[in-house]
C-alpha atoms as a PDB file:
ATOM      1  CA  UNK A   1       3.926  -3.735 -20.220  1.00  0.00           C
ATOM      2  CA  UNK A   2       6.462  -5.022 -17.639  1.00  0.00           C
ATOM      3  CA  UNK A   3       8.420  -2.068 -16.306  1.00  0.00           C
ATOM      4  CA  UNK A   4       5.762   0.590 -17.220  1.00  0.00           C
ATOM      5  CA  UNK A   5       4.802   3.026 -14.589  1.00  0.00           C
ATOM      6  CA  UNK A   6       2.148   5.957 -15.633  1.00  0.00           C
ATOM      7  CA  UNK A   7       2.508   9.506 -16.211  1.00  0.00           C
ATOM      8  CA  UNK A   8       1.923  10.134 -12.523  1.00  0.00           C
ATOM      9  CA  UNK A   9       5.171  12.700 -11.555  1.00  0.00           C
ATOM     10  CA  UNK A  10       3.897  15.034 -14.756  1.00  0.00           C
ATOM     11  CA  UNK A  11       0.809  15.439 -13.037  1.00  0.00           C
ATOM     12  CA  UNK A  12       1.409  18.149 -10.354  1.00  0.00           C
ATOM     13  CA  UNK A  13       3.678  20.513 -11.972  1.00  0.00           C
ATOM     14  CA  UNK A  14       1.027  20.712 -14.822  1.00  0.00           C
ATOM     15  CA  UNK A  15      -2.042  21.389 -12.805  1.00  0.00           C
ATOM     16  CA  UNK A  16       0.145  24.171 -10.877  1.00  0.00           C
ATOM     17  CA  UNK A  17       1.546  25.816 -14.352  1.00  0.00           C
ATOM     18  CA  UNK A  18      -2.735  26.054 -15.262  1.00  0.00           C
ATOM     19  CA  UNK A  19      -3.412  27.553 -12.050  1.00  0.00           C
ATOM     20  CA  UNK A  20      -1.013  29.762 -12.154  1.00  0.00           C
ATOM     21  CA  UNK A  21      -1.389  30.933 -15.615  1.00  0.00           C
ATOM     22  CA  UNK A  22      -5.063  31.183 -15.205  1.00  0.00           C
ATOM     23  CA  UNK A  23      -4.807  33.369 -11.903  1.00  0.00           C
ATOM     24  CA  UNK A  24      -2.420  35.609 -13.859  1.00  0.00           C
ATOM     25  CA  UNK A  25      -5.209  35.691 -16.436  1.00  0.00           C
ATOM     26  CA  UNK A  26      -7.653  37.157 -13.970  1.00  0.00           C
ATOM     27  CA  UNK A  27      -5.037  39.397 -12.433  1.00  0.00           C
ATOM     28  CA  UNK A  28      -5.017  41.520 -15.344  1.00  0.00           C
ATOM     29  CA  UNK A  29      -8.360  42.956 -14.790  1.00  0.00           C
ATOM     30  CA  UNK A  30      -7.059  44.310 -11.506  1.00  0.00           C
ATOM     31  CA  UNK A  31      -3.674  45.762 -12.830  1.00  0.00           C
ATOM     32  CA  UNK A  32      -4.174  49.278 -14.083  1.00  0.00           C
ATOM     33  CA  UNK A  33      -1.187  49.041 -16.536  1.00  0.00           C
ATOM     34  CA  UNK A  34      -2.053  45.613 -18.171  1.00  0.00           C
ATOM     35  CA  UNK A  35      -0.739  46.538 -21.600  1.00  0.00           C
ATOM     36  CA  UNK A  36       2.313  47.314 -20.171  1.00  0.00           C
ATOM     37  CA  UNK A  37       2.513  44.309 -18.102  1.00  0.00           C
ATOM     38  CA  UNK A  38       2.134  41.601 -20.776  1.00  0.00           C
ATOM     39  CA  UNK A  39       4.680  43.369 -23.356  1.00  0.00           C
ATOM     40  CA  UNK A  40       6.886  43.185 -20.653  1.00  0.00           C
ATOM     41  CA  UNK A  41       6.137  39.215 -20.220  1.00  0.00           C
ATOM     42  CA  UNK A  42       5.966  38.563 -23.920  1.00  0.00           C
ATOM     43  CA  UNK A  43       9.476  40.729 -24.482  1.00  0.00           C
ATOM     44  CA  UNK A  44      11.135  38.434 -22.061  1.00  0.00           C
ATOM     45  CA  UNK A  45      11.911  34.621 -23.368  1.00  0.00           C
ATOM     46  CA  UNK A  46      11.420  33.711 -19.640  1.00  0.00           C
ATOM     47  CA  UNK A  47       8.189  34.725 -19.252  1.00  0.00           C
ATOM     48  CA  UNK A  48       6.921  32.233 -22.189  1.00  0.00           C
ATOM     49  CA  UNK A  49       6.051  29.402 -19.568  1.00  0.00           C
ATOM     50  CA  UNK A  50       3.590  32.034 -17.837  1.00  0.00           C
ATOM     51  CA  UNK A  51       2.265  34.146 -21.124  1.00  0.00           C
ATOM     52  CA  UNK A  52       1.678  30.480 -22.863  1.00  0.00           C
ATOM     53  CA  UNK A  53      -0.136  28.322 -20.117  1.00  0.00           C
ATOM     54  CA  UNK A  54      -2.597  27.508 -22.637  1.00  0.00           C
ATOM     55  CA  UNK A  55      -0.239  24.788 -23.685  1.00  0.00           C
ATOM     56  CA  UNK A  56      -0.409  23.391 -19.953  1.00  0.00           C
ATOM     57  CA  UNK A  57      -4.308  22.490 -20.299  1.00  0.00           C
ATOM     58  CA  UNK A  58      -3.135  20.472 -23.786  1.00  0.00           C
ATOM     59  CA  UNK A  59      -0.356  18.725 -22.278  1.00  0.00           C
ATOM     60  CA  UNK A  60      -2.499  17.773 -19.074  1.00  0.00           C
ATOM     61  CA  UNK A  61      -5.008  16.462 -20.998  1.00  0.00           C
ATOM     62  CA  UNK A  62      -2.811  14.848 -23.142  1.00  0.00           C
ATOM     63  CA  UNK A  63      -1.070  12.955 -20.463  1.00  0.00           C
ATOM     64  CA  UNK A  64      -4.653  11.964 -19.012  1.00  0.00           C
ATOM     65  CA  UNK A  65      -5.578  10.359 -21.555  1.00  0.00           C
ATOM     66  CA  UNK A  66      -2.268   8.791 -21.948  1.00  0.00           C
ATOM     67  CA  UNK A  67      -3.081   7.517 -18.016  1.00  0.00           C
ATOM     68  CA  UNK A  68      -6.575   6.114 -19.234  1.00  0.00           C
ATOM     69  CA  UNK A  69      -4.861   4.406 -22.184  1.00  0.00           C
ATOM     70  CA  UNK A  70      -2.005   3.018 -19.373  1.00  0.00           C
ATOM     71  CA  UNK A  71      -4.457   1.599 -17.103  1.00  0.00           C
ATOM     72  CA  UNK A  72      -6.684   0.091 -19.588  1.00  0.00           C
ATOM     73  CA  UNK A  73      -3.708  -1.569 -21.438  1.00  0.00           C
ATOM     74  CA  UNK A  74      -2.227  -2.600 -17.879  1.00  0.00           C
ATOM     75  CA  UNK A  75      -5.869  -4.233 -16.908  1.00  0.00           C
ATOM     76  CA  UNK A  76      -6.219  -5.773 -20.389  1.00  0.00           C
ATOM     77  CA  UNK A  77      -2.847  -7.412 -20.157  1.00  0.00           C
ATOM     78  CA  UNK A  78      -3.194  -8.678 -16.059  1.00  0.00           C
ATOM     79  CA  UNK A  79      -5.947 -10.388 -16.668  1.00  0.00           C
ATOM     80  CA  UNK A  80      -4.798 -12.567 -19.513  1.00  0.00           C
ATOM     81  CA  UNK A  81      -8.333 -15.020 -20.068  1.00  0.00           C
ATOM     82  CA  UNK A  82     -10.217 -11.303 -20.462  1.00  0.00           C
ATOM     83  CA  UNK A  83     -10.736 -11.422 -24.612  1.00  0.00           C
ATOM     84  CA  UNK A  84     -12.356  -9.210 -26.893  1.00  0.00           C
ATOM     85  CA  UNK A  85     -15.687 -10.446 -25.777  1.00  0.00           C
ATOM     86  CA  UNK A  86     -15.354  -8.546 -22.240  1.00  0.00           C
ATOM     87  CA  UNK A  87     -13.954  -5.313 -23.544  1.00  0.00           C
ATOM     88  CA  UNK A  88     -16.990  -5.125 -25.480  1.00  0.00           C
ATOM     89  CA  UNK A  89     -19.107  -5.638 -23.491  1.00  0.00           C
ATOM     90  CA  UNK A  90     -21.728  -3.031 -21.784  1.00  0.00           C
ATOM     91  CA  UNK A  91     -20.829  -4.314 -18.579  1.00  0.00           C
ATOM     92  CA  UNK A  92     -17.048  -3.487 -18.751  1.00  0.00           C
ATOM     93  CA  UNK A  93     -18.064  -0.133 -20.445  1.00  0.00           C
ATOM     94  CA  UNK A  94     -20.385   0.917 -17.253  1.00  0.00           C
ATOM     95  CA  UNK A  95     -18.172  -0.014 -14.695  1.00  0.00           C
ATOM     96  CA  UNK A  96     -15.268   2.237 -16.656  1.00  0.00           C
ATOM     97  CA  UNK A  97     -17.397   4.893 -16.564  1.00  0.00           C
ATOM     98  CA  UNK A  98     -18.519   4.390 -12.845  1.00  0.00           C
ATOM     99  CA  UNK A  99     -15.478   4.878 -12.144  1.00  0.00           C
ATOM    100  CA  UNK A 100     -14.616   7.840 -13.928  1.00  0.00           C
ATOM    101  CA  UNK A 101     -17.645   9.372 -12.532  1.00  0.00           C
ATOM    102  CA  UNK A 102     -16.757   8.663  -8.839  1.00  0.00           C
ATOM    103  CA  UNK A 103     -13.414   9.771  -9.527  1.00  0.00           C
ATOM    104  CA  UNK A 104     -14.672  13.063 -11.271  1.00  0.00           C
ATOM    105  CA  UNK A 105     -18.294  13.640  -9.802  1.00  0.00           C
ATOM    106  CA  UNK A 106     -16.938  15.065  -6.572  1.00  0.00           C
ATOM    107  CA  UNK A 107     -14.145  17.826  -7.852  1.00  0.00           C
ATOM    108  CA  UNK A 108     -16.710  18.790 -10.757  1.00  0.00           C
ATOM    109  CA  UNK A 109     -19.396  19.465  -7.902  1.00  0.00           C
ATOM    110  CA  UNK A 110     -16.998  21.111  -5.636  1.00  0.00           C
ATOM    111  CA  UNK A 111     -15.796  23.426  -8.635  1.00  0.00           C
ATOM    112  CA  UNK A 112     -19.487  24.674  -9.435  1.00  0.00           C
ATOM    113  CA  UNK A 113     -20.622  25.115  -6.024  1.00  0.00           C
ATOM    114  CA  UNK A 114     -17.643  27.126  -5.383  1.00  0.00           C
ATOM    115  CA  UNK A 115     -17.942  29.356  -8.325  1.00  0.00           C
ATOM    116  CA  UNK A 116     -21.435  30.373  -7.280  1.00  0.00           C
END
């Protein structure tokens, strides 16, 4: 694992290529010509990244989980007298999902209040 570094740069540009692709998503109910509008994106090769931003919400999920893999492998190898015994363990399980939830808890909350 020496020399690894995660995902981390990948991040950004994917979150902004779902934003944007879903705002253009919800545009199209205020466009009056939006028939017209996405032939004219799907026509046009350089339009793909913005007609397929479906493929954004794989990729970032992909590389998420590629980031929980990464940090799991990274604190599996640091701590080398950690065995099979601890990763099994319900106590290493809660505190993995502790985390997760204090890292997640927040933007889900902020997300549904916002939407109301």
């Amino acid at each position: 694992m020496a020399g690894l570094s995660p995902p981390l740069p990948l991040n950004s540009p994917i979150q902004a290529w779902t934003l944007i692709g879903h705002a253009f998503l919800l545009l199209q109910a205020y466009v009056p010509n939006a028939e017209e509008l996405k032939s004219d994106l799907v026509d046009n090769v350089w339009n793909s990244w913005l007609t397929n931003f479906t493929l954004s919400t794989d990729v970032f999920f992909t590389l998420s989980g590629c980031l929980c893999a990464f940090n799991f492998l990274r604190t599996v190898n640091k701590d080398h007298n950690m065995g099979e015994k601890e990763i099994y363990s319900a106590g290493y399980w809660l505190r993995f999902y502790k985390h997760r939830a204090v890292r997640l808890l927040p933007a889900y909350g902020f997300t549904i209040l916002a939407c109301k």
